[in-house]
Protein backbone atom coordinates (compact mmCIF):
# COMPACT_ATOMS: atom_id res chain seq x y z
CA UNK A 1 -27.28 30.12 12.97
CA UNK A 2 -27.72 29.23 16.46
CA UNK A 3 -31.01 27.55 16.23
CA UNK A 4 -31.52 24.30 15.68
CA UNK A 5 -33.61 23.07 12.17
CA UNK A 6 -36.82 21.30 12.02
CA UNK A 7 -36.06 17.63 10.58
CA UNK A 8 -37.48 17.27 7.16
CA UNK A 9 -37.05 20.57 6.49
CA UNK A 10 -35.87 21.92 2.89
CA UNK A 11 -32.75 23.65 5.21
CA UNK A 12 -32.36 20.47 6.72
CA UNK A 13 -32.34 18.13 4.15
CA UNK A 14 -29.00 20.68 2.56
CA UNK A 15 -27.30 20.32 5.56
CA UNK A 16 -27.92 16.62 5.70
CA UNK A 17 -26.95 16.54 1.96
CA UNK A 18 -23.64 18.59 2.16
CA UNK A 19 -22.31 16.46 5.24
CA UNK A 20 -22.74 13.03 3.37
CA UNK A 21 -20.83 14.54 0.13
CA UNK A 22 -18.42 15.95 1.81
CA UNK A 23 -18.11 12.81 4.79
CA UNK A 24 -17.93 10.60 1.65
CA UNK A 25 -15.39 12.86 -0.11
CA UNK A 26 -13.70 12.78 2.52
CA UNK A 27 -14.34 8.73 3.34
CA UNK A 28 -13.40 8.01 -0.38
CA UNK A 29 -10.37 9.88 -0.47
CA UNK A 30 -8.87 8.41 2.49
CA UNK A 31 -10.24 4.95 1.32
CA UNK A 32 -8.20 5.48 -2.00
CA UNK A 33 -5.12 6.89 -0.29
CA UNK A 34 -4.45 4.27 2.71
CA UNK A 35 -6.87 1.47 1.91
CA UNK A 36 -4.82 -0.28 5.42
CA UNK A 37 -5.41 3.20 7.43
CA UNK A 38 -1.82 3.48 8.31
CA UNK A 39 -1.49 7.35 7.10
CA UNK A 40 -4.67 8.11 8.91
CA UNK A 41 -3.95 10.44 11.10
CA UNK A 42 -7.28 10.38 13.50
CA UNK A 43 -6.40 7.69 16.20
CA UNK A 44 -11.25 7.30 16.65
CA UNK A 45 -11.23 6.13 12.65
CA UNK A 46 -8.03 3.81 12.96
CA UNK A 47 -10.17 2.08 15.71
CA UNK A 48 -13.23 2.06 13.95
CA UNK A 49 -12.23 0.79 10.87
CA UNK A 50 -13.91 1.23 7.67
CA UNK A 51 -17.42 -0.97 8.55
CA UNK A 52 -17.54 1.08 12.16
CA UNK A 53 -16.68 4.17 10.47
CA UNK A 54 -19.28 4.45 7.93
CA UNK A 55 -21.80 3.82 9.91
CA UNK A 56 -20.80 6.33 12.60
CA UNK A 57 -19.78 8.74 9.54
CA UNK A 58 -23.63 8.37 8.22
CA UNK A 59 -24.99 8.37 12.13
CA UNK A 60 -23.36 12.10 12.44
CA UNK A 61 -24.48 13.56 9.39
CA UNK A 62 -28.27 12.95 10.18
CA UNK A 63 -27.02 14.29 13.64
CA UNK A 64 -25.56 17.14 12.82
CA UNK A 65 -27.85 18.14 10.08
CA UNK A 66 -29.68 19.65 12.96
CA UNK A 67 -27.38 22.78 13.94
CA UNK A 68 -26.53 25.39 10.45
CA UNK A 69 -23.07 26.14 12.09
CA UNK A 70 -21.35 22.75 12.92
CA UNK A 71 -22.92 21.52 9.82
CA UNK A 72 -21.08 23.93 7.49
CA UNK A 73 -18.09 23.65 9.67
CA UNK A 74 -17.73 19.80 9.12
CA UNK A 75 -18.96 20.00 5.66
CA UNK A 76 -16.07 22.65 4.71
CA UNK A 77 -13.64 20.89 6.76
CA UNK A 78 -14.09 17.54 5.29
CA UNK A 79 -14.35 18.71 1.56
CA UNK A 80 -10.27 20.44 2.15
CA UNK A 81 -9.27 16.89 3.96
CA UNK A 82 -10.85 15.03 0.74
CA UNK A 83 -9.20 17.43 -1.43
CA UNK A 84 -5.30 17.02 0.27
CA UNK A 85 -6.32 13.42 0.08
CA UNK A 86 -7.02 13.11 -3.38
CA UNK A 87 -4.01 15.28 -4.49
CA UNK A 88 -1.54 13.49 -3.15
CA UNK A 89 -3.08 9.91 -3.19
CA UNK A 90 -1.28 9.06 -6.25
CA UNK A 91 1.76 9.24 -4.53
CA UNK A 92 0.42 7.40 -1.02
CA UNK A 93 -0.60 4.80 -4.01
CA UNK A 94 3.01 4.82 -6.11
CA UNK A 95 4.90 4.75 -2.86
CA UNK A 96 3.17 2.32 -0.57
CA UNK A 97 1.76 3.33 2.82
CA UNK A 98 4.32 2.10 5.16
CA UNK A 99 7.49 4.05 2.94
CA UNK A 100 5.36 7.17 2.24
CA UNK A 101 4.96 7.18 6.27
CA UNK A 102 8.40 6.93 6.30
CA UNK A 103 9.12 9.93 4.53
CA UNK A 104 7.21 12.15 7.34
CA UNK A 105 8.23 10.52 10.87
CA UNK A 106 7.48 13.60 12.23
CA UNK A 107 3.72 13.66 10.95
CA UNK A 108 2.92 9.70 11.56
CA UNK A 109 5.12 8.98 14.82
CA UNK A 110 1.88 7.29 16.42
């Protein structure tokens, strides 16, 4: 696990594969639940934006492909943050961004 993978390799390519479902789980999900990013909660993706933050999203998992560990780390984390997203998105969506933040000033005080 501590040993670094040999690009183009069949373990490789999985990692690569689970980071950009997961990443763009997690990328949809937070598209479909604050389309202005005012629930997001990581300060890097508010400045990126969506354009900045695909491509940086995409950049990583062909980075990170390359260790086992971090790879199923980010992969696992980002498929639970995609799947918190999507349940409550509908009410993100039904409420509107600003008066769902509302609700939690404690959570979304930046």
């Amino acid at each position: 696990m501590d040993e670094p993978v040999l690009f183009g390799s069949g373990l490789y390519l999985l990692h690569v594969g689970l980071l950009v479902m997961a990443r763009g789980a997690d990328f949809l999900s937070t598209w479909i639940a604050t389309p202005n990013l005012v629930l997001e909660a990581n300060p890097i993706a508010k400045m990126l934006r969506w354009r900045w933050g695909l491509v940086i999203n995409i950049l990583l998992c062909f980075i990170f492909a390359f260790w086992p560990l971090p790879a199923i780390i980010i992969s696992t984390t980002s498929a639970l943050v995609a799947a918190r997203n999507f349940q409550v998105a509908w009410l993100m969506y039904a409420a509107g961004e600003e008066n769902y933040r509302l609700w939690f000033p404690f959570f979304f005080s930046v």
